[in-house]
C-alpha atoms as a PDB file:
ATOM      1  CA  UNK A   1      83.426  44.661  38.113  1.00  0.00           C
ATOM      2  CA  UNK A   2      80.971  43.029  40.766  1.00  0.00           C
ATOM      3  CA  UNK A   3      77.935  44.266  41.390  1.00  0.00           C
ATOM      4  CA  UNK A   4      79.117  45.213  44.887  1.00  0.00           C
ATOM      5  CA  UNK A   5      81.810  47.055  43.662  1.00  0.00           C
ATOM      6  CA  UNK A   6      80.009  49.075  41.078  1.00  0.00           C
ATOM      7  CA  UNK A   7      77.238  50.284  43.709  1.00  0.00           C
ATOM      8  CA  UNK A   8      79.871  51.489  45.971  1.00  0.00           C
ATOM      9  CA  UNK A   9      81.143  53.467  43.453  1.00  0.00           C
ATOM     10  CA  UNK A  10      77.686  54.376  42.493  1.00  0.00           C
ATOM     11  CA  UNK A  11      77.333  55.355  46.208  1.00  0.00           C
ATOM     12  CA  UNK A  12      80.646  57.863  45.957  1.00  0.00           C
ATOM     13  CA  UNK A  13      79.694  59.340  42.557  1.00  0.00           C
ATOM     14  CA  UNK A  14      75.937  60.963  43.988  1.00  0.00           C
ATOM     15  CA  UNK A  15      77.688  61.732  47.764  1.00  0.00           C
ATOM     16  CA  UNK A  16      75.996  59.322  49.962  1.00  0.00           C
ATOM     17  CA  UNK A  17      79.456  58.451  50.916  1.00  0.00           C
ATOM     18  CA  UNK A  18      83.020  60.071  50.664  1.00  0.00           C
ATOM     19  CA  UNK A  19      86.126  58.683  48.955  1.00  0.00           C
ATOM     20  CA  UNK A  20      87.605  57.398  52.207  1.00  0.00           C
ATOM     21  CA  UNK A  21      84.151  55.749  52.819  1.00  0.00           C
ATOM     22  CA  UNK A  22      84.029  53.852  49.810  1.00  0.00           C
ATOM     23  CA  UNK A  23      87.820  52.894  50.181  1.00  0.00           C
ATOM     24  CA  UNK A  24      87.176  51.241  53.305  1.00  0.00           C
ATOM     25  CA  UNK A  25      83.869  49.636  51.857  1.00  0.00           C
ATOM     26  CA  UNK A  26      86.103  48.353  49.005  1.00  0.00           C
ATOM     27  CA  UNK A  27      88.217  46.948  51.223  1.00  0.00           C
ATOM     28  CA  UNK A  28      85.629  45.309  53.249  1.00  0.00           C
ATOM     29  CA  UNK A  29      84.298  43.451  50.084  1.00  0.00           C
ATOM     30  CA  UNK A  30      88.019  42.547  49.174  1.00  0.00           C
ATOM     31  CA  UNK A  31      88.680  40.776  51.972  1.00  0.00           C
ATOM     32  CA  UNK A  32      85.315  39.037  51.806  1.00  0.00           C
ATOM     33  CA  UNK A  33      86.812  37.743  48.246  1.00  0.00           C
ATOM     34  CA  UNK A  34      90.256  37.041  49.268  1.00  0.00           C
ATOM     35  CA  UNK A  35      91.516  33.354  49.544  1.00  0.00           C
ATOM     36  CA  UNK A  36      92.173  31.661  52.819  1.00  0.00           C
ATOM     37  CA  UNK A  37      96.067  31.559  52.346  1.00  0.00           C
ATOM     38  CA  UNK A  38      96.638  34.784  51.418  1.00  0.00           C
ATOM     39  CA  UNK A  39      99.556  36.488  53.135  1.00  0.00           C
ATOM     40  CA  UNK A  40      99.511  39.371  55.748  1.00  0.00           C
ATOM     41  CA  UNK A  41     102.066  41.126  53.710  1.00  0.00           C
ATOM     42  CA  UNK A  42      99.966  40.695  50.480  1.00  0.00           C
ATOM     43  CA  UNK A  43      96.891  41.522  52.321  1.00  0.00           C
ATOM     44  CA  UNK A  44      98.216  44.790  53.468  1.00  0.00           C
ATOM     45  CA  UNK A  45      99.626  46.154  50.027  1.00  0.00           C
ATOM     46  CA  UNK A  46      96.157  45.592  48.893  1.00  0.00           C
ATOM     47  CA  UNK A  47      94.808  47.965  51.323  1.00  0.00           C
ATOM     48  CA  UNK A  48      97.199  50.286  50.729  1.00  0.00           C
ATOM     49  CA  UNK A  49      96.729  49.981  46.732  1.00  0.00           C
ATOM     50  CA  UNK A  50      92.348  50.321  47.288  1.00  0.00           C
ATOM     51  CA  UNK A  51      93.180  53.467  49.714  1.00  0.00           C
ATOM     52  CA  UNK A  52      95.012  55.004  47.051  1.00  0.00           C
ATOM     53  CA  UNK A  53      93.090  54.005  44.268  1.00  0.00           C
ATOM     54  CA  UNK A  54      89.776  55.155  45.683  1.00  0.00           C
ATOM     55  CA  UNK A  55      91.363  58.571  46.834  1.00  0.00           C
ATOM     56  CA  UNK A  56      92.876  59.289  43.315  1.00  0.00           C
ATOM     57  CA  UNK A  57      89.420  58.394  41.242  1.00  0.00           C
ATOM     58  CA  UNK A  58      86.735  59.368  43.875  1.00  0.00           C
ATOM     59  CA  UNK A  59      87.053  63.006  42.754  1.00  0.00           C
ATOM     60  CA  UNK A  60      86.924  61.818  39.287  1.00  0.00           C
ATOM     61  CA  UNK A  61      84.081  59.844  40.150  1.00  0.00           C
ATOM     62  CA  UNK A  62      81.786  62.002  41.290  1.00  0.00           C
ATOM     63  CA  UNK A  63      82.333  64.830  38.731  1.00  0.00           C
ATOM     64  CA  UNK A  64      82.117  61.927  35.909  1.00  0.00           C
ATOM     65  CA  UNK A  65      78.701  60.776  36.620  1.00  0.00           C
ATOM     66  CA  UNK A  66      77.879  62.091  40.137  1.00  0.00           C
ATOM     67  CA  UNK A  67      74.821  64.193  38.488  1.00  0.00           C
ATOM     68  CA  UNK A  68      74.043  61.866  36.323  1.00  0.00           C
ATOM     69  CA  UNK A  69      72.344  59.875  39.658  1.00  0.00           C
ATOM     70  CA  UNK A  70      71.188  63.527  40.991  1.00  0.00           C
ATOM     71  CA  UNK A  71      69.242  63.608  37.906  1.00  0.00           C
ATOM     72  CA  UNK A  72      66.721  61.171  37.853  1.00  0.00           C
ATOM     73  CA  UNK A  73      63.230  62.832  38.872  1.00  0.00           C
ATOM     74  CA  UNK A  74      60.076  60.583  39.195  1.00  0.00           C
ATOM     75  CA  UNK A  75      57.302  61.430  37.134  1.00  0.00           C
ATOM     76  CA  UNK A  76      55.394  63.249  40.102  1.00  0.00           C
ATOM     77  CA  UNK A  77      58.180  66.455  39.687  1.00  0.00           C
ATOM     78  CA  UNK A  78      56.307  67.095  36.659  1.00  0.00           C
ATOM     79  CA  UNK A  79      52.752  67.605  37.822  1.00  0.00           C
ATOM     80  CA  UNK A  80      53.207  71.342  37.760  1.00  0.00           C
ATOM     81  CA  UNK A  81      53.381  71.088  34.325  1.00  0.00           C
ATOM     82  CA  UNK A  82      50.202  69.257  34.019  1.00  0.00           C
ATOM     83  CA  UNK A  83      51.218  66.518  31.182  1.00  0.00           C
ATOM     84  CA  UNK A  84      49.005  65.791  28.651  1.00  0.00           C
ATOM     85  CA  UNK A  85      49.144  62.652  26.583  1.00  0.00           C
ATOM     86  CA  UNK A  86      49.728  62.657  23.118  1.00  0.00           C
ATOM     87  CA  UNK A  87      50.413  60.145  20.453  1.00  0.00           C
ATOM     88  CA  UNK A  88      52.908  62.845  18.927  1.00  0.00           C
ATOM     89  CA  UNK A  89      54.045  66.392  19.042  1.00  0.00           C
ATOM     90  CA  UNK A  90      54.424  69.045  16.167  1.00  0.00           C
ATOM     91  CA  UNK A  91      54.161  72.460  17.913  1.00  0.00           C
ATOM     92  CA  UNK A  92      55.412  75.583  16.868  1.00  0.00           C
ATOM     93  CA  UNK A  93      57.510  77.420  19.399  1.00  0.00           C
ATOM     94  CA  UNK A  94      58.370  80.922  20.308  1.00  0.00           C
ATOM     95  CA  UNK A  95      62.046  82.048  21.190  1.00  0.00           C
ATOM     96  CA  UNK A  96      63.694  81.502  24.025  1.00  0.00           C
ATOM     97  CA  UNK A  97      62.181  77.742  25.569  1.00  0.00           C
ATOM     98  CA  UNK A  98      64.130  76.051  27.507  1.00  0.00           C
ATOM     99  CA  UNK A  99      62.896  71.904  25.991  1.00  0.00           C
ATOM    100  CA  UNK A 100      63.743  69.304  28.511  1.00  0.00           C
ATOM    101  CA  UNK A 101      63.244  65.757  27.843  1.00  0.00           C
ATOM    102  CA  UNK A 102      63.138  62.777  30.234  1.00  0.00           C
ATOM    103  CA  UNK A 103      62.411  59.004  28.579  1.00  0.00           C
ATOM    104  CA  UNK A 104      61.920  55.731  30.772  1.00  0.00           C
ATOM    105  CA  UNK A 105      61.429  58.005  33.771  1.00  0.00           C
ATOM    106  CA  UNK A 106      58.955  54.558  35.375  1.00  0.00           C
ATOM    107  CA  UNK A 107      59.221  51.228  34.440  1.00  0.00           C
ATOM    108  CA  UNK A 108      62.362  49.041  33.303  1.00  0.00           C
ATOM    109  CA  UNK A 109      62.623  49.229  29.725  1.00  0.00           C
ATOM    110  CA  UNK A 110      65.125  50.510  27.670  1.00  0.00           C
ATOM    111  CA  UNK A 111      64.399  53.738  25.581  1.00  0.00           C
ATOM    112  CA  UNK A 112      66.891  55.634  23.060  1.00  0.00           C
ATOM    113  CA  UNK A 113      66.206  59.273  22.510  1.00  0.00           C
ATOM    114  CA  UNK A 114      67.269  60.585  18.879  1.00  0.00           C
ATOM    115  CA  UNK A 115      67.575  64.507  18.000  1.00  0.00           C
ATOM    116  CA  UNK A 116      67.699  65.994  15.156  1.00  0.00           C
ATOM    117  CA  UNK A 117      67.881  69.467  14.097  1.00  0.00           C
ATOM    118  CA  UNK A 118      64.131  71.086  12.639  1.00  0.00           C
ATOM    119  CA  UNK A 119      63.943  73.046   9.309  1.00  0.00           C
ATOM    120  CA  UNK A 120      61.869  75.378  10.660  1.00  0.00           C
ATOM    121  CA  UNK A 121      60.772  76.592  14.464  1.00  0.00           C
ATOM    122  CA  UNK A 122      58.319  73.680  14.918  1.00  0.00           C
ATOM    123  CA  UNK A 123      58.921  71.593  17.225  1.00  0.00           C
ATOM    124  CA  UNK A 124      58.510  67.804  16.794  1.00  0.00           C
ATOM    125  CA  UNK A 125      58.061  64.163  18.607  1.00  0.00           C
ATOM    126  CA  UNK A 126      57.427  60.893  17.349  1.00  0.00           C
ATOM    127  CA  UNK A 127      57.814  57.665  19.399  1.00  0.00           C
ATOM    128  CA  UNK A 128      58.027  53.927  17.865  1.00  0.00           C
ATOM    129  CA  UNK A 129      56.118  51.013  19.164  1.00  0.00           C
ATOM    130  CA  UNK A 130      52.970  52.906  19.796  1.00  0.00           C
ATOM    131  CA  UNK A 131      53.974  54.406  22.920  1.00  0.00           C
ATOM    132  CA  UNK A 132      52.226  57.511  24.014  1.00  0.00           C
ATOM    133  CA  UNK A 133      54.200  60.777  25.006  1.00  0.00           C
ATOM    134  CA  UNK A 134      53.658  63.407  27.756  1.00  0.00           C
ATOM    135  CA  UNK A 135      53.874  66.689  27.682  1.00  0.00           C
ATOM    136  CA  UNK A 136      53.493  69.979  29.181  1.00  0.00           C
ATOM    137  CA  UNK A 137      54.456  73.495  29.412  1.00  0.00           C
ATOM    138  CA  UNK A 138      55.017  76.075  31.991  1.00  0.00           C
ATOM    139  CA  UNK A 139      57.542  79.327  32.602  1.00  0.00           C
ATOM    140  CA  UNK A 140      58.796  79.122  29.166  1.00  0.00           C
ATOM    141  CA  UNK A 141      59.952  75.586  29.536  1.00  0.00           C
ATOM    142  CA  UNK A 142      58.493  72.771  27.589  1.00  0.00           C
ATOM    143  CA  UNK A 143      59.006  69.266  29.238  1.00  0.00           C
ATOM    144  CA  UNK A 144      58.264  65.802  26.933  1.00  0.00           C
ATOM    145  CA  UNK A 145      58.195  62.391  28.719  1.00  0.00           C
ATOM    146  CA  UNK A 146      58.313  59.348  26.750  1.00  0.00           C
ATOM    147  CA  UNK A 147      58.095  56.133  29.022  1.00  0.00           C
ATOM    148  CA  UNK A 148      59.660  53.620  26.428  1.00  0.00           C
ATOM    149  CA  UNK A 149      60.548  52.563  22.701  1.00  0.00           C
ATOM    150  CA  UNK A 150      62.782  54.901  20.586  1.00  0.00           C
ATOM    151  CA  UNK A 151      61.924  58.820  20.611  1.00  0.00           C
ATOM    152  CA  UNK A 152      62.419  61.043  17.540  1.00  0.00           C
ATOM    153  CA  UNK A 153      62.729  65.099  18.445  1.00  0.00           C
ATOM    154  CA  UNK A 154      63.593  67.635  15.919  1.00  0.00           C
ATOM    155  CA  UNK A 155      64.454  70.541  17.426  1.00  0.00           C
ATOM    156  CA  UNK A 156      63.900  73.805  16.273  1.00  0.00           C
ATOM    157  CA  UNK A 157      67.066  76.760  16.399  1.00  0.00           C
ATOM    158  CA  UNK A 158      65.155  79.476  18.209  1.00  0.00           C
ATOM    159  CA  UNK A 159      65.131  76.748  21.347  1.00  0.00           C
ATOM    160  CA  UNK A 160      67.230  78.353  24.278  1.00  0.00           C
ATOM    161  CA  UNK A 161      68.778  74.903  24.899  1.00  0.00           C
ATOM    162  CA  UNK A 162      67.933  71.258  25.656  1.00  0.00           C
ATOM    163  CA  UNK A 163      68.567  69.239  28.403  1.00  0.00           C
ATOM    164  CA  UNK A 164      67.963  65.107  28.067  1.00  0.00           C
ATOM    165  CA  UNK A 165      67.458  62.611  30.841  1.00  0.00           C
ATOM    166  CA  UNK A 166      67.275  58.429  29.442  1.00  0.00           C
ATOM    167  CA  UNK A 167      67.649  55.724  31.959  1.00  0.00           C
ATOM    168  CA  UNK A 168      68.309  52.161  30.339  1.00  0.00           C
ATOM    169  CA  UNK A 169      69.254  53.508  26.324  1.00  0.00           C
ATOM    170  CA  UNK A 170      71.092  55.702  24.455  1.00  0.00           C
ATOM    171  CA  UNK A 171      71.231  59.387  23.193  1.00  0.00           C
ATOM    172  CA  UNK A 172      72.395  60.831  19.621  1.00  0.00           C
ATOM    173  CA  UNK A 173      72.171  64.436  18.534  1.00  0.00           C
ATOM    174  CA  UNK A 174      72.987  65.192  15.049  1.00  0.00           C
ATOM    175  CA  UNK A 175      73.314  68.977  13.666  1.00  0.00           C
ATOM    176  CA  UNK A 176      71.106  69.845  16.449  1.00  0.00           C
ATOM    177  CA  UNK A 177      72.454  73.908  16.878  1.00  0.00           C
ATOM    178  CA  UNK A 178      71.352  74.943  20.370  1.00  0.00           C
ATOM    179  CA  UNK A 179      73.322  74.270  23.840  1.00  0.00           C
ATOM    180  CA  UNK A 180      72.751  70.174  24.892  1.00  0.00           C
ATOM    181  CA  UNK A 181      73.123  68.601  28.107  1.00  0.00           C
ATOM    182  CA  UNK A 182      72.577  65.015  28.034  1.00  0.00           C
ATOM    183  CA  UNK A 183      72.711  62.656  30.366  1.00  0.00           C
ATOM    184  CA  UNK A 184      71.920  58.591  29.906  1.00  0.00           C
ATOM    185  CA  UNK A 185      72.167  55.776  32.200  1.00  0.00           C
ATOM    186  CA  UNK A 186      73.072  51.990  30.529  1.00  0.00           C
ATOM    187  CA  UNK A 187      73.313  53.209  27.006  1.00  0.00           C
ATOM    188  CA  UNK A 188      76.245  55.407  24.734  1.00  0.00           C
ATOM    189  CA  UNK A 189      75.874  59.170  23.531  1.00  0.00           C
ATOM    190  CA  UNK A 190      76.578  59.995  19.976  1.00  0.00           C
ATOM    191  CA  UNK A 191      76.827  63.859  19.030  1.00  0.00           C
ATOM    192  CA  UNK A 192      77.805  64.689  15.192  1.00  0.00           C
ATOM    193  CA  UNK A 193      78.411  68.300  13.972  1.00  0.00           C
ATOM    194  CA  UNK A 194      76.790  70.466  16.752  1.00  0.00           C
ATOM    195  CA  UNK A 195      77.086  74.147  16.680  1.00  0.00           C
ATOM    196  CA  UNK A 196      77.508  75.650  20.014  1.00  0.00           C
ATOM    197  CA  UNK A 197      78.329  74.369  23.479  1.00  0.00           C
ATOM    198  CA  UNK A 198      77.048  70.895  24.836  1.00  0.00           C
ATOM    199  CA  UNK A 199      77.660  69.010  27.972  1.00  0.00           C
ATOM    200  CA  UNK A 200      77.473  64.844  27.862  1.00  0.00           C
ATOM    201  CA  UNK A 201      77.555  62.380  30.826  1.00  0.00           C
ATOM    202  CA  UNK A 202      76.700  58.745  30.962  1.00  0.00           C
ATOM    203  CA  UNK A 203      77.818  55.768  32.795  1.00  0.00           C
ATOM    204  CA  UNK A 204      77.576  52.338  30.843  1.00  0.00           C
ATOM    205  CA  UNK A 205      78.449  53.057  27.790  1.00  0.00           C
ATOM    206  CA  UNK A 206      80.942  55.111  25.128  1.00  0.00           C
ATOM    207  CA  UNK A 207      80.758  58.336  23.603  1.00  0.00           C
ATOM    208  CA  UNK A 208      81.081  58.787  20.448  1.00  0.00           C
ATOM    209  CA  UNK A 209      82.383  63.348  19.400  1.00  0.00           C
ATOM    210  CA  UNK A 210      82.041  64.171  15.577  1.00  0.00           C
ATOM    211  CA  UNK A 211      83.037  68.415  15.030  1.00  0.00           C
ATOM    212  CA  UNK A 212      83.391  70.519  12.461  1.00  0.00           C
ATOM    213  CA  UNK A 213      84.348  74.134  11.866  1.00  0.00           C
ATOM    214  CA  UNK A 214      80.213  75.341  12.859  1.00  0.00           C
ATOM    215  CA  UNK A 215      81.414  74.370  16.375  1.00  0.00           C
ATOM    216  CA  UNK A 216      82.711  76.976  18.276  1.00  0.00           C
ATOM    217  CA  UNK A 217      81.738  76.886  22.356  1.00  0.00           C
ATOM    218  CA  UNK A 218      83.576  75.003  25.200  1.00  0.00           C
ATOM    219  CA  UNK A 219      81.912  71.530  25.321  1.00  0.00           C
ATOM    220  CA  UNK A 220      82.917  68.717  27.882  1.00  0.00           C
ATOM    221  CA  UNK A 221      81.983  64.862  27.980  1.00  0.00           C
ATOM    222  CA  UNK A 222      82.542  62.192  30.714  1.00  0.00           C
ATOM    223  CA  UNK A 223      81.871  58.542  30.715  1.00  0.00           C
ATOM    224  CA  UNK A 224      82.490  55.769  32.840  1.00  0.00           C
ATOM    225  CA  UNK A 225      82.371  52.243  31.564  1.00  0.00           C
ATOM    226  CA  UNK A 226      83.208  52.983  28.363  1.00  0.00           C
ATOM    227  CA  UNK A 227      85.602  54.721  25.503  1.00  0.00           C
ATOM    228  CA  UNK A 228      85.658  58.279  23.541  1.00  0.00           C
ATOM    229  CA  UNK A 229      86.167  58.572  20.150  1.00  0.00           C
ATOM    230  CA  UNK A 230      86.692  62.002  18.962  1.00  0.00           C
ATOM    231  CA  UNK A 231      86.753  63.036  15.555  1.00  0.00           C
ATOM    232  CA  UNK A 232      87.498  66.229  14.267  1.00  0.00           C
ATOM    233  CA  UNK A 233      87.332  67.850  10.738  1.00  0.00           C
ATOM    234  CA  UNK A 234      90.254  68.607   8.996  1.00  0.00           C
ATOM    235  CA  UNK A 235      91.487  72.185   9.081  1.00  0.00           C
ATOM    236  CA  UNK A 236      89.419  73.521  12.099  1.00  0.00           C
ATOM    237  CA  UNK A 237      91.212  74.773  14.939  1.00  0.00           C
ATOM    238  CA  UNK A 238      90.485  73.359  18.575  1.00  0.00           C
ATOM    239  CA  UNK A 239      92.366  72.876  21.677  1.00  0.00           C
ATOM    240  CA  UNK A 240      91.130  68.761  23.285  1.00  0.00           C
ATOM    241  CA  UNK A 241      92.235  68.174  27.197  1.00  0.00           C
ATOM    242  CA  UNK A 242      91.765  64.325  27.859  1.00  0.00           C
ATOM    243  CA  UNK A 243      91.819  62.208  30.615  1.00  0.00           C
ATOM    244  CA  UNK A 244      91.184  58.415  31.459  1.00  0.00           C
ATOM    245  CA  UNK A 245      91.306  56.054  34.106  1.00  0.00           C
ATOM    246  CA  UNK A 246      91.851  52.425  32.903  1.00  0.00           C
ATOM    247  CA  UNK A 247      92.532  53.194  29.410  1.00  0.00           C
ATOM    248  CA  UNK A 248      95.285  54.811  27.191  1.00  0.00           C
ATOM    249  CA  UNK A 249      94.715  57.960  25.074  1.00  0.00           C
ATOM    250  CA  UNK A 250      96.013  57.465  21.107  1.00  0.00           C
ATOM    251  CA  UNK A 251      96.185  60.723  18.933  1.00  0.00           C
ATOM    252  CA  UNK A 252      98.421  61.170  15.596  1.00  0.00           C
ATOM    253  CA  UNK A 253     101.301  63.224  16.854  1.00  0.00           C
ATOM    254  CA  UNK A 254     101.952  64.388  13.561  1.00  0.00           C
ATOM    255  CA  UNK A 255      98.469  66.463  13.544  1.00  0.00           C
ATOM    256  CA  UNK A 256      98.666  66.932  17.063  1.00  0.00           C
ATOM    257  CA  UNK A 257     100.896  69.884  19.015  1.00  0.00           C
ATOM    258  CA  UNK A 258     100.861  68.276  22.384  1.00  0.00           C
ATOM    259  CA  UNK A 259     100.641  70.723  24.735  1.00  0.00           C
ATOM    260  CA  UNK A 260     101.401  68.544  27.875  1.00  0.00           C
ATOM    261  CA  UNK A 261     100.945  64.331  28.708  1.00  0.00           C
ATOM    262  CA  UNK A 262     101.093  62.945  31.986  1.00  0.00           C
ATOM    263  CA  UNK A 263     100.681  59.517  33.337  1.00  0.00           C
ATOM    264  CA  UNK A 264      99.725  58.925  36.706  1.00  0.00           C
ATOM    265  CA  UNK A 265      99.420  55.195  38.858  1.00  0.00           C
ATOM    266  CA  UNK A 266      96.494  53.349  38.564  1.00  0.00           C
ATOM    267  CA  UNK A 267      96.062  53.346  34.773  1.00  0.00           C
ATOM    268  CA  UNK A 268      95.430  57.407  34.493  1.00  0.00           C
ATOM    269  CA  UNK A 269      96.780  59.215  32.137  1.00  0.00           C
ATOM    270  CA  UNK A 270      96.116  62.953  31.073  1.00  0.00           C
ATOM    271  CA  UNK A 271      97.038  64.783  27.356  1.00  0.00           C
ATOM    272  CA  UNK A 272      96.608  68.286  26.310  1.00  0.00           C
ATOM    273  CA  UNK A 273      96.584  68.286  22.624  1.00  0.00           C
ATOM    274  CA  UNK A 274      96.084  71.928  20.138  1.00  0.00           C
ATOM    275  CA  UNK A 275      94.849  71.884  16.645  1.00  0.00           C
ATOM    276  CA  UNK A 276      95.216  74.496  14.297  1.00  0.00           C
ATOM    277  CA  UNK A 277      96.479  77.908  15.163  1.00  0.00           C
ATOM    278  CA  UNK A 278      94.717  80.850  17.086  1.00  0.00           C
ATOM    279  CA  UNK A 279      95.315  82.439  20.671  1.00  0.00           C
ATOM    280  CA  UNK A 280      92.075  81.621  21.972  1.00  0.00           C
ATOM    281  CA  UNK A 281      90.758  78.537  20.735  1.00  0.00           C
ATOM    282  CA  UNK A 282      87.383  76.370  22.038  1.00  0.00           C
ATOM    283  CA  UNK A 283      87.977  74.080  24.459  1.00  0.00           C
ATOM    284  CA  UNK A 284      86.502  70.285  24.369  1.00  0.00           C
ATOM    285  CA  UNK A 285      87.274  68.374  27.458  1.00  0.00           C
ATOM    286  CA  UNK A 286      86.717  64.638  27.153  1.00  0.00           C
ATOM    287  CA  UNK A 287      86.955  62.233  30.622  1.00  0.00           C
ATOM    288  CA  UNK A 288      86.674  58.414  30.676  1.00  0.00           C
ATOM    289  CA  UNK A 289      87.039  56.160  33.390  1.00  0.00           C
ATOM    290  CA  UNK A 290      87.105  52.303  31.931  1.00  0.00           C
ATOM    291  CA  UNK A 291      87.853  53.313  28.564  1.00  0.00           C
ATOM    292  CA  UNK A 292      90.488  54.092  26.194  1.00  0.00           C
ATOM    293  CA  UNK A 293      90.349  57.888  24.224  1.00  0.00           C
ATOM    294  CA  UNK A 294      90.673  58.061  20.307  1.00  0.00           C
ATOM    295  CA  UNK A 295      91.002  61.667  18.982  1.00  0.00           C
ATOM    296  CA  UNK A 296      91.475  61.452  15.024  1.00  0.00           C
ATOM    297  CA  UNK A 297      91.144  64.361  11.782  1.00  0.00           C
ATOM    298  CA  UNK A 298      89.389  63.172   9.012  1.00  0.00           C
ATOM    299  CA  UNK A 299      88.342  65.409   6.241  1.00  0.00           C
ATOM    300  CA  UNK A 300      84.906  66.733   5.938  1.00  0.00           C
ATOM    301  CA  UNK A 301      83.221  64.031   3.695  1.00  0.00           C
ATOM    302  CA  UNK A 302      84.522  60.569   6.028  1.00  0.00           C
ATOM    303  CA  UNK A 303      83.241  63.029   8.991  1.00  0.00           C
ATOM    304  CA  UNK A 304      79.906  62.291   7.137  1.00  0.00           C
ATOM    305  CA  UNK A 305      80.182  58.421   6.765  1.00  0.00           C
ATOM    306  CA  UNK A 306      81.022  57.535  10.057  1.00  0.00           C
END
C-alpha cells in the first residue's frame, strides 16, 4: 500500500472525508499510476471496482481504527492534572480510579506499554532506559505519561478500568482483571487471560486474544494491517463473530458449531462460530482488515506457553 493510499484511508477512518470522498481520491491517485496504454474499458472497470471497494470497507474503516486517530491528545490536555515527574510510581490507590495511560504522546520514538496485574492495591510504574514518567491526578482519575522506552504498570483490581494510548509500539496485558481499552498506533496488542470486558484497536500491527474460563464480559478487537489469533481454553463456553477484509478466517470445524459464514467481494468474509453450550453466552467480536483470523482451543497449560 502507498503512502498515498494509506493516508486517504487514514483520512476516511477519523471523518475528515466520507467513503465516496476517498473513492474518488483513490481513483484520482489510480489514474496518476496507470500506464499510458491502458484501455478505456479497463480504465472504467477500475473505477467501478475502487467505488465499490471504498463503499463496502469505508464503514469498516472508520469503526476499525477511526478512534484510534480521535485519540491522540498532546501533552497540553493534561495540564489540569498538573504532571509531576517521577523516575517511577508505586502508589497505593483507593477504589474506584479510573488509570489512563498515554506513552510517546511528543517526539518520534517508539514506546511499548506492558501491564500486568498487582498483588495487592498498589499501583506501580517502571520505565527502561532511564526515561522519566509523568503523572497526575484529578476527579478520581489517575493519568501516567511516559514519553519513550518500554513501560511496566501493574495494576491493581480495585482500579475502575484502564484505558491505554501508545503511538509508534506495542501493548500487552496479561491477567490484568479490570475493563481495558487499548489503543496503539505502529505496533501489535497482546491480551492473555483477562477477566472482564476489554476493548482493543490498533492499526499496523496484529492482535494476538488468549481466554480462559475467568473471562466472562463482551470484549471486541479490530485491527487493520495485520492478523488475529484467537485462542481459547479448552472447555469454556463462548460465542466469537469474525470478520476480515483481505484475509480468510480458519477455525477447526470439529470444535466449532458455526452459527453462520458469509463471503462477500473484495476479499471479506464474515463467520459466527459458538463454543460450548449455554443460552446466553459472552460475546468476543474480532475485525481485521489486511489480515487473516486464527481462532484455535488449546488446553489450559499450551494457553500458558504461547
Amino acid at each position: 500500500m502507498s503512502k498515498e493510499t494509506e493516508r486517504v484511508l487514514e483520512m476516511v477512518a477519523d471523518g475528515t472525508v466520507t467513503a465516496a470522498e476517498g473513492a474518488k481520491l483513490l481513483e484520482a491517485l489510480g489514474s496518476a499510476n496507470r500506464a499510458p496504454d491502458m484501455g478505456r474499458m479497463h480504465r472504467k472497470k477500475r473505477i467501478i471496482d475502487t467505488r465499490a471497494m471504498i463503499h463496502e470497507i469505508g464503514p469498516m474503516i472508520q469503526s476499525t481504527i477511526g478512534d484510534v486517530f480521535g485519540g491522540r491528545k498532546p501533552h497540553e490536555s493534561f495540564k489540569e492534572f498538573d504532571l509531576q515527574e517521577v523516575e517511577a510510581i508505586e502508589e497505593e490507590l483507593e477504589d474506584g480510579i479510573s488509570l489512563v495511560i498515554h506513552g510517546n504522546i511528543e517526539g518520534s520514538k517508539s514506546i511499548s506499554i506492558a501491564l500486568l496485574r498487582s498483588q495487592d492495591n498498589f499501583l506501580r510504574a517502571t520505565a527502561e532506559d532511564n526515561s522519566s514518567l509523568e503523572t497526575g491526578s484529578k476527579d478520581q482519575k489517575k493519568v501516567v505519561v511516559c514519553n519513550s522506552g518500554d513501560l511496566t504498570v501493574e495494576i491493581p483490581d480495585n482500579v475502575k478500568d484502564v484505558k491505554v494510548f501508545s503511538k509508534g509500539g506495542g501493548i500487552s496485558s496479561k491477567e490484568v482483571r479490570v475493563p481495558l481499552s487499548l489503543k496503539t498506533m505502529g505496533g501489535g496488542v497482546s491480551v492473555e487471560k483477562p477477566a472482564n470486558s476489554f476493548s482493543v484497536k490498533t492499526m499496523g500491527g496484529g492482535l494476538e486474544i488468549t481466554l480462559d474460563k475467568e473471562w466472562t464480559q463482551n470484549s471486541k478487537a479490530k485491527t487493520m494491517g495485520g492478523g488475529i489469533a484467537v485462542h481459547l481454553t479448552e472447555g469454556m463456553s463462548v460465542k466469537v463473530n469474525a470478520s476480515t477484509f483481505g484475509g480468510s478466517i480458519s477455525f477447526d470445524k470439529d470444535k466449532a458449531e458455526v452459527l453462520s459464514e458469509s463471503e462477500h467481494n473484495f476479499g471479506k468474509a464474515k463467520v459466527s462460530l459458538q463454543y460450548g453450550e449455554g443460552d446466553v453466552l459472552p460475546v468476543l467480536a474480532v475485525t481485521s482488515m489486511g489480515g487473516g483470523i486464527e481462532i484455535n482451543q488449546t488446553d489450559d497449560d499450551e494457553a500458558v506457553d504461547e
